[in-house]
C-alpha atoms as a PDB file:
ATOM      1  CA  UNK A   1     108.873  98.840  67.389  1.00  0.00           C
ATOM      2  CA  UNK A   2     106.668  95.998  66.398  1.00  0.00           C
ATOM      3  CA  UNK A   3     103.355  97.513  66.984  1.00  0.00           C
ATOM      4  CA  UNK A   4     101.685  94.203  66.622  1.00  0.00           C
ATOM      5  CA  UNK A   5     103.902  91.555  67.125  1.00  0.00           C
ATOM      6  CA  UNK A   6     103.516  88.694  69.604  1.00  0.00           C
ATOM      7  CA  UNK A   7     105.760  87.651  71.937  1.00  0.00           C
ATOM      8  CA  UNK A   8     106.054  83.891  72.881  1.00  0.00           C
ATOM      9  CA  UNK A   9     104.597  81.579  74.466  1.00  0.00           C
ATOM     10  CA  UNK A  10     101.229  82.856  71.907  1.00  0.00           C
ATOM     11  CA  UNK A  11      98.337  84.265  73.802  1.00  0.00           C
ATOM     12  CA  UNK A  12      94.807  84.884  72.301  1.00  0.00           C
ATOM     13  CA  UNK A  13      94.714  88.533  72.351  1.00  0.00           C
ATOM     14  CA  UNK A  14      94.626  90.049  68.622  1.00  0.00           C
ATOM     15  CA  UNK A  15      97.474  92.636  69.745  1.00  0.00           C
ATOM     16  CA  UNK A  16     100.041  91.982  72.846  1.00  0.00           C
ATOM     17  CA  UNK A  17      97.412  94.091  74.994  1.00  0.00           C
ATOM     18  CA  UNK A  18      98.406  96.962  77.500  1.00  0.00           C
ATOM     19  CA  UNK A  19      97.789  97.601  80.956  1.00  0.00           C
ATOM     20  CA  UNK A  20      98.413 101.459  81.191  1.00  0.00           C
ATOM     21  CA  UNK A  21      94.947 102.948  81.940  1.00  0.00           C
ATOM     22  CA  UNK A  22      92.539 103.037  78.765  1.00  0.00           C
ATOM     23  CA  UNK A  23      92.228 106.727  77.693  1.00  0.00           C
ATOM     24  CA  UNK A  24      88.984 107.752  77.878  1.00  0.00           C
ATOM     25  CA  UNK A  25      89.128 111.112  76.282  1.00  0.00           C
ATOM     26  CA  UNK A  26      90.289 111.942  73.278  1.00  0.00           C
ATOM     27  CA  UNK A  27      91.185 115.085  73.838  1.00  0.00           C
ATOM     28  CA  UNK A  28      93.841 113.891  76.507  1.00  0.00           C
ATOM     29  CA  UNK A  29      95.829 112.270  74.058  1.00  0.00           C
ATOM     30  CA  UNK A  30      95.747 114.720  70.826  1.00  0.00           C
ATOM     31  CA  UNK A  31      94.235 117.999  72.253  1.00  0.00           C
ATOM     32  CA  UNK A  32      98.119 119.649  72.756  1.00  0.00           C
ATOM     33  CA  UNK A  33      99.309 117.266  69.567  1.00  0.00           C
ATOM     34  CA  UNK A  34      99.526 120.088  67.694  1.00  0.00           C
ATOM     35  CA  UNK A  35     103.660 119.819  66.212  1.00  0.00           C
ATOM     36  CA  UNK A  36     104.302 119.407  62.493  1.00  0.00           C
ATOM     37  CA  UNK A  37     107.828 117.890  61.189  1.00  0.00           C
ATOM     38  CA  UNK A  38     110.866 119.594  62.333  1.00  0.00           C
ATOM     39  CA  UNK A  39     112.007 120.207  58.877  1.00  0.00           C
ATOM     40  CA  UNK A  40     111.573 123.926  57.176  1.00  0.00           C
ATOM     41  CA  UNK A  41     112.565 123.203  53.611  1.00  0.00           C
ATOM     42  CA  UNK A  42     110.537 121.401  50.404  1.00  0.00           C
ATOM     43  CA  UNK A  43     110.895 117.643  50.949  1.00  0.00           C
ATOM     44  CA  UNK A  44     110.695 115.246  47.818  1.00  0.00           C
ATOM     45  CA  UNK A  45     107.156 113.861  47.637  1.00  0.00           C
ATOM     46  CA  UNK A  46     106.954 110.253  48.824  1.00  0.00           C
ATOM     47  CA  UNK A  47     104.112 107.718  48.098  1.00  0.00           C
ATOM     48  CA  UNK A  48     102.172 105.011  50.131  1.00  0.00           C
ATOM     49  CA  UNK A  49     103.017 102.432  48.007  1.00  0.00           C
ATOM     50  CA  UNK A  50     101.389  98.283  47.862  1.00  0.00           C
ATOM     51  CA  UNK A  51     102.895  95.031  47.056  1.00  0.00           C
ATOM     52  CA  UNK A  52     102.829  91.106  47.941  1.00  0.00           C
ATOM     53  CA  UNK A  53     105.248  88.698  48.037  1.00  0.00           C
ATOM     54  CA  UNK A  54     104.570  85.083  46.963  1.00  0.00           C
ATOM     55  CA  UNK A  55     102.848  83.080  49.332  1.00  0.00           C
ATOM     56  CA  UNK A  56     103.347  79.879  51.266  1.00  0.00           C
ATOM     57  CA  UNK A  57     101.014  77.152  50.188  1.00  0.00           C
ATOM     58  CA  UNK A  58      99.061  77.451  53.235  1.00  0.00           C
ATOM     59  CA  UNK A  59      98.417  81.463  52.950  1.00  0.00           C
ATOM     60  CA  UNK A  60      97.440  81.600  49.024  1.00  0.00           C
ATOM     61  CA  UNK A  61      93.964  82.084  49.966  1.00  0.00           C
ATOM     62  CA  UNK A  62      94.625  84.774  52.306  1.00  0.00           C
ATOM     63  CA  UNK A  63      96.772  86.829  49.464  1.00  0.00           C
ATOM     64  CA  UNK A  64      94.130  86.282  46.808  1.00  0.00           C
ATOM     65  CA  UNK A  65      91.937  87.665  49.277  1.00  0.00           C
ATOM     66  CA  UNK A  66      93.320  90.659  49.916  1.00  0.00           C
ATOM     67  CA  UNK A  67      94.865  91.610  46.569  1.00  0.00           C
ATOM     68  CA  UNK A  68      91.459  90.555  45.097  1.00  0.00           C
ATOM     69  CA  UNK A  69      89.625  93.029  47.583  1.00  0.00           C
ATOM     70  CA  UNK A  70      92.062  95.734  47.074  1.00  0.00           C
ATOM     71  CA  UNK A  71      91.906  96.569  50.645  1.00  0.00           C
ATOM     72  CA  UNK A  72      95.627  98.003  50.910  1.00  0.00           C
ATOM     73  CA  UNK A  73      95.107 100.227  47.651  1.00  0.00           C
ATOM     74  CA  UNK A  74      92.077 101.741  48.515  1.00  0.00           C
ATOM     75  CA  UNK A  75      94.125 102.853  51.883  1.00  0.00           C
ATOM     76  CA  UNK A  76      96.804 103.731  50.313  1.00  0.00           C
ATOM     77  CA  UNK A  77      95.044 106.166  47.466  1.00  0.00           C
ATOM     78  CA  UNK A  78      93.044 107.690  50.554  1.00  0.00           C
ATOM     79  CA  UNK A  79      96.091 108.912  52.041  1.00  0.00           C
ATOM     80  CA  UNK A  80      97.846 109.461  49.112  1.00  0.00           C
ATOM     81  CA  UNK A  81      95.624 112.150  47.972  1.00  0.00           C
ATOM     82  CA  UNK A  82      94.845 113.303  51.629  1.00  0.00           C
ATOM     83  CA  UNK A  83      98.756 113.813  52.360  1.00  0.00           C
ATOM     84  CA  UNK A  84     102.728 114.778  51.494  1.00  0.00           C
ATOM     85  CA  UNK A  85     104.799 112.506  52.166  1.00  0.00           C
ATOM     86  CA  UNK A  86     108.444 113.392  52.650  1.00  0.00           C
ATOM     87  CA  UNK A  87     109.612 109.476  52.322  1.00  0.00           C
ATOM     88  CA  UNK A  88     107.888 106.788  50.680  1.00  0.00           C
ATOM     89  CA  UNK A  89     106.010 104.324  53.047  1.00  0.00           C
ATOM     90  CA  UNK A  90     105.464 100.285  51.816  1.00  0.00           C
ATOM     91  CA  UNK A  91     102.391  98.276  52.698  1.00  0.00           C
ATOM     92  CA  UNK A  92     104.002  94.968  51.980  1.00  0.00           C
ATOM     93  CA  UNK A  93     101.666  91.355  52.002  1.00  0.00           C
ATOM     94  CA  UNK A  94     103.707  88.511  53.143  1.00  0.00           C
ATOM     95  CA  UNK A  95     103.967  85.034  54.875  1.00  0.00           C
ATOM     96  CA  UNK A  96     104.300  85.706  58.039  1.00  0.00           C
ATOM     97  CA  UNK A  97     105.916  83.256  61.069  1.00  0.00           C
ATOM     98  CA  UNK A  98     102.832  81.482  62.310  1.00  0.00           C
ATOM     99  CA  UNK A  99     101.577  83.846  65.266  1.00  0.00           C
ATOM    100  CA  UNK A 100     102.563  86.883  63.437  1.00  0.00           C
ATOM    101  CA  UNK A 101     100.520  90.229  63.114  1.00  0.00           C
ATOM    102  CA  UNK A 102     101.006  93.148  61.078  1.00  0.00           C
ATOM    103  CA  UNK A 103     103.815  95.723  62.220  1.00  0.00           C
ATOM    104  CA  UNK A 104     105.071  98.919  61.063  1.00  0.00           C
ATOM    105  CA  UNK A 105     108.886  98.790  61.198  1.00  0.00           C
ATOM    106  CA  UNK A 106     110.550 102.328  61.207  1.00  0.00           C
ATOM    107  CA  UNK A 107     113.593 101.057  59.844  1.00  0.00           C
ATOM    108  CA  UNK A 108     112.137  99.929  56.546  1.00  0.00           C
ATOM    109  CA  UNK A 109     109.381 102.411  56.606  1.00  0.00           C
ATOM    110  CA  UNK A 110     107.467  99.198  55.530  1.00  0.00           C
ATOM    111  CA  UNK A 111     103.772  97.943  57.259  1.00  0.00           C
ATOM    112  CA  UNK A 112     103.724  93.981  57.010  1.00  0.00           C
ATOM    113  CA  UNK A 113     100.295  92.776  56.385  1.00  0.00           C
ATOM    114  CA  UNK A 114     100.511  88.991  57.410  1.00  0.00           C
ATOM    115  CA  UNK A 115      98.702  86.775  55.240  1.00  0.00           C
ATOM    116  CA  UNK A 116      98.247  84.620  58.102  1.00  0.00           C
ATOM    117  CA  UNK A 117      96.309  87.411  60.241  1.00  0.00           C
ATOM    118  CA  UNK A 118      94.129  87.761  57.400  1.00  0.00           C
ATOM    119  CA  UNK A 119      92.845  83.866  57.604  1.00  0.00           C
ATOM    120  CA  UNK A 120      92.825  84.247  61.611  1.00  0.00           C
ATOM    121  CA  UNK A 121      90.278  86.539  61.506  1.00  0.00           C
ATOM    122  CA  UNK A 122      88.165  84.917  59.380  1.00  0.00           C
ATOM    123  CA  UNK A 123      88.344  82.279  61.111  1.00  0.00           C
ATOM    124  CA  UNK A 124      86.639  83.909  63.857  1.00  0.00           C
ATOM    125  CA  UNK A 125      84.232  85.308  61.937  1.00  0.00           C
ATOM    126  CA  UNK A 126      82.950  81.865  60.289  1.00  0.00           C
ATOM    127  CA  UNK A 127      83.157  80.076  63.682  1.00  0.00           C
ATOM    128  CA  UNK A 128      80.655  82.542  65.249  1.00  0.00           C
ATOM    129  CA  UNK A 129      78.922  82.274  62.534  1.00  0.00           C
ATOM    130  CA  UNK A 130      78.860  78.858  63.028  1.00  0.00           C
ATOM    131  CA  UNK A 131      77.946  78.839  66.337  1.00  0.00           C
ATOM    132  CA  UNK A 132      75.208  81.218  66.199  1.00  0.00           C
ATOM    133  CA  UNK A 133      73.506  79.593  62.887  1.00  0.00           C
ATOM    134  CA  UNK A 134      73.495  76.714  64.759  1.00  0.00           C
ATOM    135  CA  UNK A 135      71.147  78.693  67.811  1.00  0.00           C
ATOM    136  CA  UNK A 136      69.354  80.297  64.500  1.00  0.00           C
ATOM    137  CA  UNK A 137      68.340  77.209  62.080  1.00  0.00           C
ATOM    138  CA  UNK A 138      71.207  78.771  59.656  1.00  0.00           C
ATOM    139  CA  UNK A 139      69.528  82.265  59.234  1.00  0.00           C
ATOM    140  CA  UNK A 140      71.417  85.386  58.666  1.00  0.00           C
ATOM    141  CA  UNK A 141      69.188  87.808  60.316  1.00  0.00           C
ATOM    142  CA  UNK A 142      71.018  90.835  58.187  1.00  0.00           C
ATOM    143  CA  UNK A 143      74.684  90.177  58.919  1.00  0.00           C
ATOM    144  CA  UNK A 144      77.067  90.981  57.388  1.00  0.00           C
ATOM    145  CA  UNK A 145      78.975  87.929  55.871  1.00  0.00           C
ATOM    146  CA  UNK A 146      82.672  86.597  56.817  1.00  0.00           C
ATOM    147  CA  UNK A 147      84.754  87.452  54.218  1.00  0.00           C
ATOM    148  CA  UNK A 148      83.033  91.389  54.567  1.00  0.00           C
ATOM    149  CA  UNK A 149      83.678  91.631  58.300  1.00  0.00           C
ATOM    150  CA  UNK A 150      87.169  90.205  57.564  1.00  0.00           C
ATOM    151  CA  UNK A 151      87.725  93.327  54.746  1.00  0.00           C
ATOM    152  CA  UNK A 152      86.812  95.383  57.647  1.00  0.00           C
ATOM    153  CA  UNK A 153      89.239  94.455  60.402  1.00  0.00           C
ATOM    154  CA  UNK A 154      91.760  94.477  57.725  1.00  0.00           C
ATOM    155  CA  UNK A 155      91.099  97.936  56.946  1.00  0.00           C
ATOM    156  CA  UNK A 156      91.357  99.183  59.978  1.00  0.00           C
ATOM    157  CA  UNK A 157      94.329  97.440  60.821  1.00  0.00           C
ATOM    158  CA  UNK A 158      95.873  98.873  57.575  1.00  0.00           C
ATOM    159  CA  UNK A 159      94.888 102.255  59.075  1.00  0.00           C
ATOM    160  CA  UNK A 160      96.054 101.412  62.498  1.00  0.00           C
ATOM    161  CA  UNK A 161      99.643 101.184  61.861  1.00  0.00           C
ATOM    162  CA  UNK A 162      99.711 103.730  59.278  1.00  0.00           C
ATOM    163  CA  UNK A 163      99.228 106.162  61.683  1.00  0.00           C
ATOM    164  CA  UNK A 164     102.925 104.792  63.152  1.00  0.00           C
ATOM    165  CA  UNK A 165     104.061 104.957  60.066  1.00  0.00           C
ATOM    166  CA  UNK A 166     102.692 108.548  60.064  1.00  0.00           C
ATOM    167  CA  UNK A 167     104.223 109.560  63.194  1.00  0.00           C
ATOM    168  CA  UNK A 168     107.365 108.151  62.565  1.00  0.00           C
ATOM    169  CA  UNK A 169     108.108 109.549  59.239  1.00  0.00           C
ATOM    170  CA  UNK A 170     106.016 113.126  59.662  1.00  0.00           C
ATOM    171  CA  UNK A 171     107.883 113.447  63.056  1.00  0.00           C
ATOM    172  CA  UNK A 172     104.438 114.196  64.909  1.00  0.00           C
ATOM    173  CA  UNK A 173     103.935 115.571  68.576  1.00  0.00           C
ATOM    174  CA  UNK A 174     101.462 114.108  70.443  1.00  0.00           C
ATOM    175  CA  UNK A 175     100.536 112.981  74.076  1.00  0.00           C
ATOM    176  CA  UNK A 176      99.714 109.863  75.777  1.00  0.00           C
ATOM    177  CA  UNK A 177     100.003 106.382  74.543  1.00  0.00           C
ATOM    178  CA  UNK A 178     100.677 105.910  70.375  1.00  0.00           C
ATOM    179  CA  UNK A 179      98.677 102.941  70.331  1.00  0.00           C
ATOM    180  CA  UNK A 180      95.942 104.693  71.450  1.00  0.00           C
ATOM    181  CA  UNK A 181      96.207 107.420  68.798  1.00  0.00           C
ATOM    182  CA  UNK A 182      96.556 105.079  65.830  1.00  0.00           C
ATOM    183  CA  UNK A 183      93.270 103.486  67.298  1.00  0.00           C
ATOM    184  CA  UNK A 184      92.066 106.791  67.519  1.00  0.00           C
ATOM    185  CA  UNK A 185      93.789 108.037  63.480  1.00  0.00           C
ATOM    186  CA  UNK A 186      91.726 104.229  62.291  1.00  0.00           C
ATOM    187  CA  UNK A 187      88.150 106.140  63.403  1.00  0.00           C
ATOM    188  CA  UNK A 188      88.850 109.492  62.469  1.00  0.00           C
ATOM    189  CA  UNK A 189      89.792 107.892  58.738  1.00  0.00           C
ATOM    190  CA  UNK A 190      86.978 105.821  58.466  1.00  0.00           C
ATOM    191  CA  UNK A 191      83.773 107.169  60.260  1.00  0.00           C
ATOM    192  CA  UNK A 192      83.945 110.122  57.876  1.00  0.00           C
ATOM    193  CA  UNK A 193      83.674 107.567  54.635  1.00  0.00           C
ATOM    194  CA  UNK A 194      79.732 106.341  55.530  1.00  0.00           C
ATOM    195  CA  UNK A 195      78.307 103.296  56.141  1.00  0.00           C
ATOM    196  CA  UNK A 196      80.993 101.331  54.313  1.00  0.00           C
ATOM    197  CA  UNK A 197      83.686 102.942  57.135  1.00  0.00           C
ATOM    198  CA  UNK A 198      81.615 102.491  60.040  1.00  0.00           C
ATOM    199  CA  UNK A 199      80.795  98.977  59.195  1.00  0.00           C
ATOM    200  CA  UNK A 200      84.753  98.784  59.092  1.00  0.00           C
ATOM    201  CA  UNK A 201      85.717 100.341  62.530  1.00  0.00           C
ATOM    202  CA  UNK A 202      82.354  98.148  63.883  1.00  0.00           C
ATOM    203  CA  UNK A 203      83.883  94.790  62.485  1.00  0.00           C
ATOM    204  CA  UNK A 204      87.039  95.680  64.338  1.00  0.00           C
ATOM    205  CA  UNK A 205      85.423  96.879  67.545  1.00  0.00           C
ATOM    206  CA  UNK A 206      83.748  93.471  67.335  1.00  0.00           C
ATOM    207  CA  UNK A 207      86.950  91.455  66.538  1.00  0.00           C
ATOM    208  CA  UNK A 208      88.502  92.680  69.902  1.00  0.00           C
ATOM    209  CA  UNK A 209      85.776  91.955  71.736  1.00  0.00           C
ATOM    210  CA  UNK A 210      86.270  88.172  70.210  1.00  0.00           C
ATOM    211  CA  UNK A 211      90.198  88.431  71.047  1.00  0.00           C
ATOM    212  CA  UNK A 212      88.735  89.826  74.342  1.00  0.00           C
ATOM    213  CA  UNK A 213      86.213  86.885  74.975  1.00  0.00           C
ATOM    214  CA  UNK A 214      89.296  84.275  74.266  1.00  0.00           C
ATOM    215  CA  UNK A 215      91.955  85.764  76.620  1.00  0.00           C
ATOM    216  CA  UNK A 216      93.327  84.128  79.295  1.00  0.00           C
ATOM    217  CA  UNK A 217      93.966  86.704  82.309  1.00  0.00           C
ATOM    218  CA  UNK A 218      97.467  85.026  83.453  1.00  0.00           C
ATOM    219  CA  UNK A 219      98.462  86.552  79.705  1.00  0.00           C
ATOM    220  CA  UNK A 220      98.252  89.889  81.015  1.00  0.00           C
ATOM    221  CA  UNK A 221     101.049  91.983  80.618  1.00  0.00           C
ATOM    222  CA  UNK A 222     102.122  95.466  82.702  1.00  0.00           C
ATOM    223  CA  UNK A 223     104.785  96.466  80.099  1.00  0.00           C
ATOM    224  CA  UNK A 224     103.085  96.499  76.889  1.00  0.00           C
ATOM    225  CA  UNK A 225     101.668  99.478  75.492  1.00  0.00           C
ATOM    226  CA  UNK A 226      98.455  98.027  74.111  1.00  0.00           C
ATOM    227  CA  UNK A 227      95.371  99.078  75.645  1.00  0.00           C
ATOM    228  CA  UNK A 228      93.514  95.839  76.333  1.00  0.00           C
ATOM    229  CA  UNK A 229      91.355  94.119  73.731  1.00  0.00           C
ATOM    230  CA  UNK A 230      88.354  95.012  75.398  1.00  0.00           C
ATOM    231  CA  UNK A 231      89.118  98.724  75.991  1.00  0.00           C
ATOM    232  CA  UNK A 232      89.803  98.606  72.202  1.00  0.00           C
ATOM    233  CA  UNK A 233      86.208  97.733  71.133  1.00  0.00           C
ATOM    234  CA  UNK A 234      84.672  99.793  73.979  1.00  0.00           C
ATOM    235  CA  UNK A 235      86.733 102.756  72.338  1.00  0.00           C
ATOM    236  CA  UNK A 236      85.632 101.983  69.039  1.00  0.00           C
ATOM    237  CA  UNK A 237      82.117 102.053  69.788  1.00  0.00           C
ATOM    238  CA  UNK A 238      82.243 105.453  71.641  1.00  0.00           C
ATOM    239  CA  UNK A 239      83.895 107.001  68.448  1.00  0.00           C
ATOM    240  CA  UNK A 240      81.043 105.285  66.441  1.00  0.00           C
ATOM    241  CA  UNK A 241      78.098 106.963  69.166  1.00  0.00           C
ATOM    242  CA  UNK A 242      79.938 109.807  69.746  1.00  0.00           C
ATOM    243  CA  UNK A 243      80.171 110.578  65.680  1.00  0.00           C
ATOM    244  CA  UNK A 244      76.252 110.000  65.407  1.00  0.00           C
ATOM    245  CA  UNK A 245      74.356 109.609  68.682  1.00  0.00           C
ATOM    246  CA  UNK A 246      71.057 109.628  66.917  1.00  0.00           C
ATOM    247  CA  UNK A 247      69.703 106.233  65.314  1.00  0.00           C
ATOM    248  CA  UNK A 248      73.154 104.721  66.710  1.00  0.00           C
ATOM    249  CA  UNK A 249      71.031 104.291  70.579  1.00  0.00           C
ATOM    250  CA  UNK A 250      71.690 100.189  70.308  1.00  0.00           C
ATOM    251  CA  UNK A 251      75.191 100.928  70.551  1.00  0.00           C
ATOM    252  CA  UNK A 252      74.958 101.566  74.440  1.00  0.00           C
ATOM    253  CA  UNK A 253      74.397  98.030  75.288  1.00  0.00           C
ATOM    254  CA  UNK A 254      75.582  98.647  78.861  1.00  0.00           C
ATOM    255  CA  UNK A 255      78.047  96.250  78.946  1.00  0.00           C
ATOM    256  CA  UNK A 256      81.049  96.961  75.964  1.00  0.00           C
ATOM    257  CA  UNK A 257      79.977 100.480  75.854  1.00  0.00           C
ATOM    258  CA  UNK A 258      77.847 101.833  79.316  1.00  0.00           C
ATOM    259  CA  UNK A 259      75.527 104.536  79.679  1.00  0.00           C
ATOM    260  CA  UNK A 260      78.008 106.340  81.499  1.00  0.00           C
ATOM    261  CA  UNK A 261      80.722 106.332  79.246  1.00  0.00           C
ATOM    262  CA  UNK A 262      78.260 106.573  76.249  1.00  0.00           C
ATOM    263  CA  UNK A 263      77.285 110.447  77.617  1.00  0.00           C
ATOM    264  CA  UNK A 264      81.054 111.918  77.186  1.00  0.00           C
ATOM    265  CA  UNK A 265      81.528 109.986  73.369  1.00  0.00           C
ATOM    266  CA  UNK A 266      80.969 113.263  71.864  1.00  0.00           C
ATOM    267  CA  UNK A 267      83.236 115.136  72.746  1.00  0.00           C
ATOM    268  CA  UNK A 268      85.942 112.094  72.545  1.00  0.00           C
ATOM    269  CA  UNK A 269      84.719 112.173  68.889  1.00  0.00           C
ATOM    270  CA  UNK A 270      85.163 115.685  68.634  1.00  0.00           C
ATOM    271  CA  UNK A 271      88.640 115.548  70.599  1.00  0.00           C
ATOM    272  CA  UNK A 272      90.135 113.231  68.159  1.00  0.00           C
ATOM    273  CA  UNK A 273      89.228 114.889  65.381  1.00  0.00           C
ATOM    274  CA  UNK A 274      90.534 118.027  66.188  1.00  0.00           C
ATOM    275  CA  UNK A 275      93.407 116.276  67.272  1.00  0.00           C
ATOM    276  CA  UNK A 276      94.355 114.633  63.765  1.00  0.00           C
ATOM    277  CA  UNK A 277      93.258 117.463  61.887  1.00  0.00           C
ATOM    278  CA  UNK A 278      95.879 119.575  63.761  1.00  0.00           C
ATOM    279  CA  UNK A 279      98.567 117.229  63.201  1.00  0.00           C
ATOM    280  CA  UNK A 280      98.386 116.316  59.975  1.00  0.00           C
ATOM    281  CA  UNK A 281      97.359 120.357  58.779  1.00  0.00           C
ATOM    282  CA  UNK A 282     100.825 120.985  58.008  1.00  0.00           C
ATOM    283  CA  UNK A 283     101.280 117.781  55.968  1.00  0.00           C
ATOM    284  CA  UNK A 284      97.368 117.845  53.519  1.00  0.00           C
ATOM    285  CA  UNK A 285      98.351 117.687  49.923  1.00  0.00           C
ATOM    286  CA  UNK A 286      97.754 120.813  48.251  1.00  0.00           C
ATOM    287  CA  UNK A 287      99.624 123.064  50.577  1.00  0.00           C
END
């Protein structure tokens, strides 16, 4: 259950990417997702918990980078203080096999956040910088930088497969693909925290979109579960429009995310949300 593992020979997709039929309504996937654990009794709280293991020579920058940003913390308190846990669940940094992306293994009840992963990314970042500095005499025209856009993919990556980690140890109901509804758990946790979220879930819609670019079709895969790379950012994007329609109009760009599909984002938004919130009512601290 290696949620983002890749299997060899190495493709260029960010996440082995599915070929089941992108869901294009939220509500399909969560609306009847309504189940809470099967136990009755009072369960021993559990915490979301954050640690890193020493790093290869070659991935020190990528640790100091993320224990330096804090990114797993912040995540971690979030949910901490948003939810009982009946087990504790580890968000562990590591050196990763070269190819490596972050999992969530029910086993361990542990998320691996590859060190690696974190560099590949902003990589990506820097060389489209590159690329368009040199079109743009070296201007930044407002972006934000490398290292920020990286701290957002991160994030929601971090969110991502915490909601398996969710499922898994909450024992939640829902329908439809799980990789869609940890996508779908990554917006509904981060649109609600402002400009700082969005940014997040937009430097992640516009990370798959890279992975998307880079892909090689003969890659494709029937059996994996992933919705594919594009699909992921077009998704992203409709939660983003669908959350705020107004002053968000640049969004539709009729080509990641079209006119048509830009006119039912609302109630995708809404669907998800309602969605989560019913799953994880039976589980929000203070109950």
């Amino acid at each position: 259950m290696l949620h983002h593992a890749r299997p060899a020979p190495r493709t260029s997709s960010r996440a082995p990417r599915a070929r089941a039929l992108a869901v294009t309504t939220a509500c399909a996937l969560l609306a009847t997702a309504c189940g809470g654990s099967h136990g009755g009794g009072k369960a021993a709280q559990g915490t979301l918990t954050v640690s890193y293991e020493t790093a290869k020579p070659r991935d020190v920058r990528d640790r100091d980078f993320l224990r330096g940003r804090k990114l797993a913390e912040q995540v971690a308190d979030d949910l901490n203080g948003a939810l009982r846990l009946p087990r504790d669940i580890a968000v562990t940094g590591r050196s990763c096999p070269e190819g490596d992306f972050p999992d969530y293994d029910p086993e361990t009840g542990r998320v691996t956040l590859c060190y690696g992963y974190v560099g590949e990314v902003r990589s990506m970042f820097e060389d489209a910088d590159d690329e368009r500095d040199g079109r743009r005499d070296g201007k930044q025209n407002g972006r934000r930088d490398a290292g920020d856009r990286t701290a957002g993919v991160v994030t929601e990556t971090l969110y991502h497969e915490l909601a398996h980690a969710l499922i898994h140890r909450l024992d939640l109901r829902f329908t439809g693909h799980e990789e869609d509804v940890a996508d779908q758990f990554a917006a509904y946790r981060l649109i609600p925290r402002g400009a700082a979220g969005r940014a997040a879930l937009r430097d992640a819609a516009d990370n798959y979109a890279q992975y998307a670019a880079d892909s090689d079709p003969s890659d494709d895969d029937p059996s994996d579960e992933h919705a594919p790379d594009a699909a992921r950012s077009a998704n992203y994007l409709c939660y983003l429009y669908g959350s705020a329609p107004t002053g968000n109009e640049k969004l539709v760009d009729g080509k990641r995310l079209t006119k048509d599909r830009a006119e039912q984002c609302q109630d995708e938004y809404r669907s998800l949300r309602r969605g989560w919130d019913a799953l994880l009512a039976p589980h929000a601290a203070g109950r």
